[in-house]
Each structure stands twice: as structure tokens, then as C-alpha cells.
PDB file of N, CA and C in Angstrom:
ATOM      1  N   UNK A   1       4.468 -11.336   0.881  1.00  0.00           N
ATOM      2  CA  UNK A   1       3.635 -10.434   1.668  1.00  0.00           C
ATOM      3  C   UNK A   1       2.463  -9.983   0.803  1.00  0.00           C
ATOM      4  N   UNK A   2       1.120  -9.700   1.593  1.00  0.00           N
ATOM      5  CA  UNK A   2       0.566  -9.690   0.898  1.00  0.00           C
ATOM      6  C   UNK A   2       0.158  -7.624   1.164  1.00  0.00           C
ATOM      7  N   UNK A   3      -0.807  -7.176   0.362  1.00  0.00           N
ATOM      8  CA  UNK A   3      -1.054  -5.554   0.436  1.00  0.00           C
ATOM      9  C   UNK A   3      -2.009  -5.362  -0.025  1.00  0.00           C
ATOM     10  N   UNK A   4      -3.115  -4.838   0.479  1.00  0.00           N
ATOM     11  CA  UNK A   4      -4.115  -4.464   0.029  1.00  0.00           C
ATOM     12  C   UNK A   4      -4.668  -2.531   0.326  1.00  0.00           C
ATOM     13  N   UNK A   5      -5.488  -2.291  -0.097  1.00  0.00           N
ATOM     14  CA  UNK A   5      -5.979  -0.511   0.147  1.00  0.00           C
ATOM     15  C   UNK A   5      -6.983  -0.813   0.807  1.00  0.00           C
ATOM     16  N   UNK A   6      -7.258  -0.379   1.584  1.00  0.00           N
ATOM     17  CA  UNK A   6      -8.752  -0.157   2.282  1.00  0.00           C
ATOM     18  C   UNK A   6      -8.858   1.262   1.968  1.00  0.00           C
ATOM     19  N   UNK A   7     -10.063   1.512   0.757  1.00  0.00           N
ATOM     20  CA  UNK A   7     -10.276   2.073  -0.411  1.00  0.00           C
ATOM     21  C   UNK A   7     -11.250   3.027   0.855  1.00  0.00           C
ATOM     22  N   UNK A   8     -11.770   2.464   1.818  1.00  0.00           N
ATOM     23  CA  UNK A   8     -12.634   3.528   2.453  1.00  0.00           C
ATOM     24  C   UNK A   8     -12.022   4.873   3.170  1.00  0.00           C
ATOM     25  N   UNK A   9     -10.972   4.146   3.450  1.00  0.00           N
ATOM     26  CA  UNK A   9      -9.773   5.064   4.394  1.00  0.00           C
ATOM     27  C   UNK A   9      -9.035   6.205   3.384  1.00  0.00           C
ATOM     28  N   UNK A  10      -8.467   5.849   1.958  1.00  0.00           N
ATOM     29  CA  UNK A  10      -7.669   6.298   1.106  1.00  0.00           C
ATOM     30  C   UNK A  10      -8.178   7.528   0.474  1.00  0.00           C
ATOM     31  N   UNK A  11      -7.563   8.444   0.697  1.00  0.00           N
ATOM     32  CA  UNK A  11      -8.107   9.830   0.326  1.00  0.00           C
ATOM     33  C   UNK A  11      -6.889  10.482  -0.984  1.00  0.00           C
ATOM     34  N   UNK A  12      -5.930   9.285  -1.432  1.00  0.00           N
ATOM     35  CA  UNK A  12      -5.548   9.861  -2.613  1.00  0.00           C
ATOM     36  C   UNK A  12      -4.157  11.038  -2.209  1.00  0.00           C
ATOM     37  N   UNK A  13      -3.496  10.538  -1.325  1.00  0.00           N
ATOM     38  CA  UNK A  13      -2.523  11.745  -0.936  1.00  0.00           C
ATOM     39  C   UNK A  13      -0.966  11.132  -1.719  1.00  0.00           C
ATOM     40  N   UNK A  14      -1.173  10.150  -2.025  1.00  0.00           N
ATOM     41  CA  UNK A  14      -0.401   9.327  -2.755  1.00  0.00           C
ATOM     42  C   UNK A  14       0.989   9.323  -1.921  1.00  0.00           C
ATOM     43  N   UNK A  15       1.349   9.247  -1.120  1.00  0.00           N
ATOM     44  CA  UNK A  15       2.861   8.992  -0.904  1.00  0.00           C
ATOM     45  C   UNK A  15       2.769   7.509  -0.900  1.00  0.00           C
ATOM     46  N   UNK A  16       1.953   6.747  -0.969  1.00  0.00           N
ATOM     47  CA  UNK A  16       2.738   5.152  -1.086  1.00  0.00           C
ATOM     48  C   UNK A  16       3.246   5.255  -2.605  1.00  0.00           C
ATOM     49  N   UNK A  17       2.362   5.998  -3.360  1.00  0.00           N
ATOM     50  CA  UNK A  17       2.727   6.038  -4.898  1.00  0.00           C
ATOM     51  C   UNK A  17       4.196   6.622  -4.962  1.00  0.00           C
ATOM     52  N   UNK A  18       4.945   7.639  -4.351  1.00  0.00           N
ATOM     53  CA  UNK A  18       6.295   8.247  -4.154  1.00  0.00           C
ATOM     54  C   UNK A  18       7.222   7.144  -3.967  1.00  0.00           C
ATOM     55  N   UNK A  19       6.624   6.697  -2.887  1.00  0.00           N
ATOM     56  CA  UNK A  19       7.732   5.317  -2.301  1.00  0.00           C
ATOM     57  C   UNK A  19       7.645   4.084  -3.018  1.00  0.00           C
ATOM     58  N   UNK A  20       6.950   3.756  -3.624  1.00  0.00           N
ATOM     59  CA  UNK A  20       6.381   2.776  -4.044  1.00  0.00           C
ATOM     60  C   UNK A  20       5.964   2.734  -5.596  1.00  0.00           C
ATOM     61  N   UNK A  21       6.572   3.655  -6.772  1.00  0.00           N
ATOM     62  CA  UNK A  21       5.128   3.745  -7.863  1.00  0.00           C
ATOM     63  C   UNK A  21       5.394   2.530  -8.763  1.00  0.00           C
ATOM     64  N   UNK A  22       5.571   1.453  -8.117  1.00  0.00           N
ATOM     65  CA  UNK A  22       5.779   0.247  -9.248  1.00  0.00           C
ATOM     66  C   UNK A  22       4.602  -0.763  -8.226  1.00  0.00           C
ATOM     67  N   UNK A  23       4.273  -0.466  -6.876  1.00  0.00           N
ATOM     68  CA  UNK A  23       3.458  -1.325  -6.200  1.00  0.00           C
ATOM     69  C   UNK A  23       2.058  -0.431  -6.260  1.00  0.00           C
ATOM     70  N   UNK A  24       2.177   0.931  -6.127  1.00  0.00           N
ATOM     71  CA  UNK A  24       0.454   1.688  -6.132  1.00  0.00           C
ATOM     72  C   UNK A  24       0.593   2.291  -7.275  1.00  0.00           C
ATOM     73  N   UNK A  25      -0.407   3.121  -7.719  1.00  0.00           N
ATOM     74  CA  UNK A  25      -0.865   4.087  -8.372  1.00  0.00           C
ATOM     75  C   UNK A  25      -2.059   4.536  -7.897  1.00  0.00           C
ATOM     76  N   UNK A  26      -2.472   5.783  -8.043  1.00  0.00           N
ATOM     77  CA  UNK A  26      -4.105   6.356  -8.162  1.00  0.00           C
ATOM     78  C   UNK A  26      -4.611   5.894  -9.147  1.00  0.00           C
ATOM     79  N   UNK A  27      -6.147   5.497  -9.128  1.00  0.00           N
ATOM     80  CA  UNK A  27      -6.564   5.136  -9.815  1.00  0.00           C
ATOM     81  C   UNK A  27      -7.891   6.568 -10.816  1.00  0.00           C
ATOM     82  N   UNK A  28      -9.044   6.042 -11.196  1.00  0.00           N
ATOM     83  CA  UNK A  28      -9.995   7.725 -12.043  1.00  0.00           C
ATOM     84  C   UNK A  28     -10.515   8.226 -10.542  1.00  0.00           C
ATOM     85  N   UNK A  29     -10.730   7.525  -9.324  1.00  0.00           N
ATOM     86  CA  UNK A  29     -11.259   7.235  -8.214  1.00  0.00           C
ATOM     87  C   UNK A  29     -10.271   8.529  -7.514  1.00  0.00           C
ATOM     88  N   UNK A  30      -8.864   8.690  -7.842  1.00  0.00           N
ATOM     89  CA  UNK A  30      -8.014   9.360  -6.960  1.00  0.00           C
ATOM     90  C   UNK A  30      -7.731   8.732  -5.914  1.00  0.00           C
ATOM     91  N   UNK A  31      -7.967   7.232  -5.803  1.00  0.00           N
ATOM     92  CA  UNK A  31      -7.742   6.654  -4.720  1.00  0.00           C
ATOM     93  C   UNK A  31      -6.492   5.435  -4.988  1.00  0.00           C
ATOM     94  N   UNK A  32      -5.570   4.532  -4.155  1.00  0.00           N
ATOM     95  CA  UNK A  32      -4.466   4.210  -4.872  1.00  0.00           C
ATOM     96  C   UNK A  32      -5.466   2.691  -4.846  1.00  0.00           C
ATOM     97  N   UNK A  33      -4.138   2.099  -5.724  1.00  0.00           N
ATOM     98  CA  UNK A  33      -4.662   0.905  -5.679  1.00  0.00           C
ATOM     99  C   UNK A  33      -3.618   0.104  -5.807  1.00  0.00           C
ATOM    100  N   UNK A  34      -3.099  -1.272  -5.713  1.00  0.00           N
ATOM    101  CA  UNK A  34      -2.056  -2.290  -5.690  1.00  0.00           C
ATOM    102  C   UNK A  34      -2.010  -3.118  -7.539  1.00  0.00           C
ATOM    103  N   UNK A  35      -0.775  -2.857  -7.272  1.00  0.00           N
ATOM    104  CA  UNK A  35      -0.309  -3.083  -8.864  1.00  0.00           C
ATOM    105  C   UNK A  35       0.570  -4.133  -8.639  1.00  0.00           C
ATOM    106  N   UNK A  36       1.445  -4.764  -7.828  1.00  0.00           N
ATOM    107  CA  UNK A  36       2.777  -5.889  -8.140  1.00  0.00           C
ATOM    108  C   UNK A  36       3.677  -5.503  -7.011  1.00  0.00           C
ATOM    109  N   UNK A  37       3.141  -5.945  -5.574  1.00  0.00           N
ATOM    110  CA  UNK A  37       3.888  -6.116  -5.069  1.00  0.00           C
ATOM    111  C   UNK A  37       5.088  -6.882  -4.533  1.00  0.00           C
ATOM    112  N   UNK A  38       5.507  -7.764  -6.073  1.00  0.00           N
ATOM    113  CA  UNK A  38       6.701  -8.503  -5.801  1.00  0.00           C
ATOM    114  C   UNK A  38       7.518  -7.382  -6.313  1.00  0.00           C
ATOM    115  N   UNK A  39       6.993  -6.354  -7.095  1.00  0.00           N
ATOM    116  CA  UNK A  39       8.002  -5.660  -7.824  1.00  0.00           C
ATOM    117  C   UNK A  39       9.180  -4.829  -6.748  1.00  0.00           C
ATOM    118  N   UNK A  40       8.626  -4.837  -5.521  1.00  0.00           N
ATOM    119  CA  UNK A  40       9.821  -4.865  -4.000  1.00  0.00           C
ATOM    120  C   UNK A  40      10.249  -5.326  -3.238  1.00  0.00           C
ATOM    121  N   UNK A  41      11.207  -5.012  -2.494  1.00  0.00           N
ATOM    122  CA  UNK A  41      11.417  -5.722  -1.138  1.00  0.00           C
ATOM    123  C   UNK A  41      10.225  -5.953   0.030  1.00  0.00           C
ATOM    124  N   UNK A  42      10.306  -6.513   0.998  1.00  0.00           N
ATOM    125  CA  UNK A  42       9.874  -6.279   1.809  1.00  0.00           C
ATOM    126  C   UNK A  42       9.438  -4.883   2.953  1.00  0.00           C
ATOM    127  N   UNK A  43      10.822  -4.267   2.860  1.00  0.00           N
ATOM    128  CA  UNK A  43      11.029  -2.754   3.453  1.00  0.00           C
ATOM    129  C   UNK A  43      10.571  -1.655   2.968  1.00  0.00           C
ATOM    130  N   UNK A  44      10.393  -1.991   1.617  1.00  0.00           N
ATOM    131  CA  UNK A  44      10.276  -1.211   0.936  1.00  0.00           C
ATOM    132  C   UNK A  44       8.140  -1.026   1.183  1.00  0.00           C
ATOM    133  N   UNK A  45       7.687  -2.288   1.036  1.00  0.00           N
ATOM    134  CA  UNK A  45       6.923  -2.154   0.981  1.00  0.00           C
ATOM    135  C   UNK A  45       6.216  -1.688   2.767  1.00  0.00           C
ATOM    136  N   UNK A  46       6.840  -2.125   3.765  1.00  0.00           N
ATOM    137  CA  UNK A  46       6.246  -1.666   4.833  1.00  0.00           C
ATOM    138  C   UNK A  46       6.975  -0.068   4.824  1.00  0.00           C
ATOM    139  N   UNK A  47       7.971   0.641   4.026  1.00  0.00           N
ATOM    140  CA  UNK A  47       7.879   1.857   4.294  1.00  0.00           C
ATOM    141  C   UNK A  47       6.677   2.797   3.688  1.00  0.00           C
ATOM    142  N   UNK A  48       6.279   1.623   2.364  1.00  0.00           N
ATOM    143  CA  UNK A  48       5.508   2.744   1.845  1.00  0.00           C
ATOM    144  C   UNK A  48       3.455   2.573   2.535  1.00  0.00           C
ATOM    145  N   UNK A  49       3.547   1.583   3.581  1.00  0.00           N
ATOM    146  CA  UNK A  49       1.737   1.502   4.030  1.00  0.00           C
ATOM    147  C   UNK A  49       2.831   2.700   5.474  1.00  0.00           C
ATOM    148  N   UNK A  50       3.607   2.466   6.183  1.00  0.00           N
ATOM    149  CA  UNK A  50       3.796   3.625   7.039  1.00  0.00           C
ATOM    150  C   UNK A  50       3.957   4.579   6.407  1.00  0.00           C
ATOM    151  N   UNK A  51       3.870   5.242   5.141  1.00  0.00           N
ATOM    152  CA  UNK A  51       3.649   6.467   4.480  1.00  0.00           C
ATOM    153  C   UNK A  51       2.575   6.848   4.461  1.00  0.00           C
ATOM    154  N   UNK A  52       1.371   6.109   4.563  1.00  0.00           N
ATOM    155  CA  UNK A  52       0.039   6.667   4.204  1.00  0.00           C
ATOM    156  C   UNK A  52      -0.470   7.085   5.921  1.00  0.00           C
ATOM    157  N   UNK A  53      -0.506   8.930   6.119  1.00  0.00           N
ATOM    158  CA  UNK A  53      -0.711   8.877   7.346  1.00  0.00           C
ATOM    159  C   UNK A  53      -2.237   8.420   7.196  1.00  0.00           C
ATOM    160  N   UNK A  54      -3.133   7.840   6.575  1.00  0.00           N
ATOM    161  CA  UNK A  54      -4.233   7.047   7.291  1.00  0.00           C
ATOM    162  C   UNK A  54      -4.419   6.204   7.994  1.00  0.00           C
ATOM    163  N   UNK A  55      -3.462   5.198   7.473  1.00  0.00           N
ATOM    164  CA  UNK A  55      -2.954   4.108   7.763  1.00  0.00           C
ATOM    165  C   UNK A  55      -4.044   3.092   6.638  1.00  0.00           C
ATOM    166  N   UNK A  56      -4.243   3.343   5.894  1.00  0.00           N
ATOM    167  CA  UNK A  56      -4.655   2.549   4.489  1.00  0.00           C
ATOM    168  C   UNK A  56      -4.559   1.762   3.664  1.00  0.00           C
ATOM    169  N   UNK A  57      -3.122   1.339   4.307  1.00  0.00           N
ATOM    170  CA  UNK A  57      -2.323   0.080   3.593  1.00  0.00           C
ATOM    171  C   UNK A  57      -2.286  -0.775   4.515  1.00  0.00           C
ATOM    172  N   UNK A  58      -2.636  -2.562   3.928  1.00  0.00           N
ATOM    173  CA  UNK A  58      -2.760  -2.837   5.340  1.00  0.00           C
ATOM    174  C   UNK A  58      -2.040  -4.184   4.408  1.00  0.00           C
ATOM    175  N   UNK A  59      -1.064  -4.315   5.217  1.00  0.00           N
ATOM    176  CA  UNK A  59       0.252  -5.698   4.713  1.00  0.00           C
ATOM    177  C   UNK A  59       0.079  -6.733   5.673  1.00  0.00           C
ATOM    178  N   UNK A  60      -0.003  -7.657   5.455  1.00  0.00           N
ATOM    179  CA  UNK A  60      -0.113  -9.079   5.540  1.00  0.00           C
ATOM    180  C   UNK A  60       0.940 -10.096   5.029  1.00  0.00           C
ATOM    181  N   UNK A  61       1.030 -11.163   6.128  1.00  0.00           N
ATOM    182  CA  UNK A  61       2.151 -12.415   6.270  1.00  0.00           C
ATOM    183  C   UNK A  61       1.365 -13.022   4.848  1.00  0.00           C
ATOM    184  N   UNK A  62       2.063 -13.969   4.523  1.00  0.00           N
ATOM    185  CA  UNK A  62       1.368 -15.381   4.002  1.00  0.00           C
ATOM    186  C   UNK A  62       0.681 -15.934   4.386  1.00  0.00           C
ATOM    187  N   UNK A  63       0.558 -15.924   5.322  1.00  0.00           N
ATOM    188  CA  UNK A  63      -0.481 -16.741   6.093  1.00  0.00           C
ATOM    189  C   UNK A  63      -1.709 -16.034   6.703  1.00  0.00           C
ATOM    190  N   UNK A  64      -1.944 -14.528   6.122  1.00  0.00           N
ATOM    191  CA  UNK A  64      -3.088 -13.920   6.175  1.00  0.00           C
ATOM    192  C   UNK A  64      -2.835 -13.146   7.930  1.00  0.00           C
ATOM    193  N   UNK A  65      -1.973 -13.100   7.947  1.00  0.00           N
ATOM    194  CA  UNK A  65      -1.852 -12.736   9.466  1.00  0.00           C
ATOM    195  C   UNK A  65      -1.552 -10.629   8.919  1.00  0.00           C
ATOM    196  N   UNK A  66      -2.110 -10.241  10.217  1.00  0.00           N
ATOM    197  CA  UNK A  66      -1.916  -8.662   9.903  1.00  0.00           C
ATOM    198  C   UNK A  66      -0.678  -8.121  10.312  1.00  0.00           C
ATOM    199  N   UNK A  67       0.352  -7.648   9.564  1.00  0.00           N
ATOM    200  CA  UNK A  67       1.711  -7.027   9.452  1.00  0.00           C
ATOM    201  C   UNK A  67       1.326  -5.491  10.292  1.00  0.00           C
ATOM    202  N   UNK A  68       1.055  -4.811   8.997  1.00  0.00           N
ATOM    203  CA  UNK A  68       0.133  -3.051   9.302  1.00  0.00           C
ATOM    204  C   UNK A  68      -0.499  -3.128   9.189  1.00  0.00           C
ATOM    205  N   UNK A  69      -1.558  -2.014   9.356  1.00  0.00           N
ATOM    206  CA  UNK A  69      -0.977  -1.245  10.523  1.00  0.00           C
ATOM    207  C   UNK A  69      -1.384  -2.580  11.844  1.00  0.00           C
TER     208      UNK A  69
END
């Protein structure tokens, strides 16, 4: 799966970083950013883009297809 930030949306409230702090971190920006998302499951990782109430995380198949939101 793939995960990216849409850095325009991300205001830095960090709960993907809670659920997640081996796939995000904040960056000097205060905004998160993607670090290793093999370092989870799958679940793990769609719990933590449904954490961001922006909806800022946006997960993707292999095949580039849109997961989230």
C-alpha cells in the first residue's frame, strides 16, 4: 500500500503520528510526513489516515488506485 500527506490539507494535529509513529512524524513544517510504511500492517495503516480528521492521508492500492479517503 502505498501513503502519502497532502501537505496542503495537514495542519500538524498529529494523531496519525499516535497511531502510527514508525509510519509519520511532524516534520520543522509541523506538518507530518511518511517515514516506512512497511513498518505496518495494513489496518494499521488505514486506522491511522482515518485518524486525521482532515482527511490528509491518502492510501493507495499498488496499482495507484485510491484506498482513502
Amino acid at each position: 500500500m502505498k501513503v502519502r500527506v497532502d501537505r496542503d490539507l495537514c495542519t500538524g494535529m498529529a494523531y496519525c503520528v499516535e497511531v502510527a509513529p514508525t509510519v509519520f512524524e511532524l516534520d520543522d513544517e509541523m506538518e507530518a510526513r511518511v517515514l516506512d510504511p512497511a513498518s505496518v500492517d495494513d489496518d494499521t495503516l488505514l486506522e491511522a489516515a482515518k485518524s486525521c480528521p482532515l482527511e490528509a492521508i491518502i492510501l493507495e492500492d499498488d496499482q495507484g488506485r485510491q484506498i482513502y479517503p
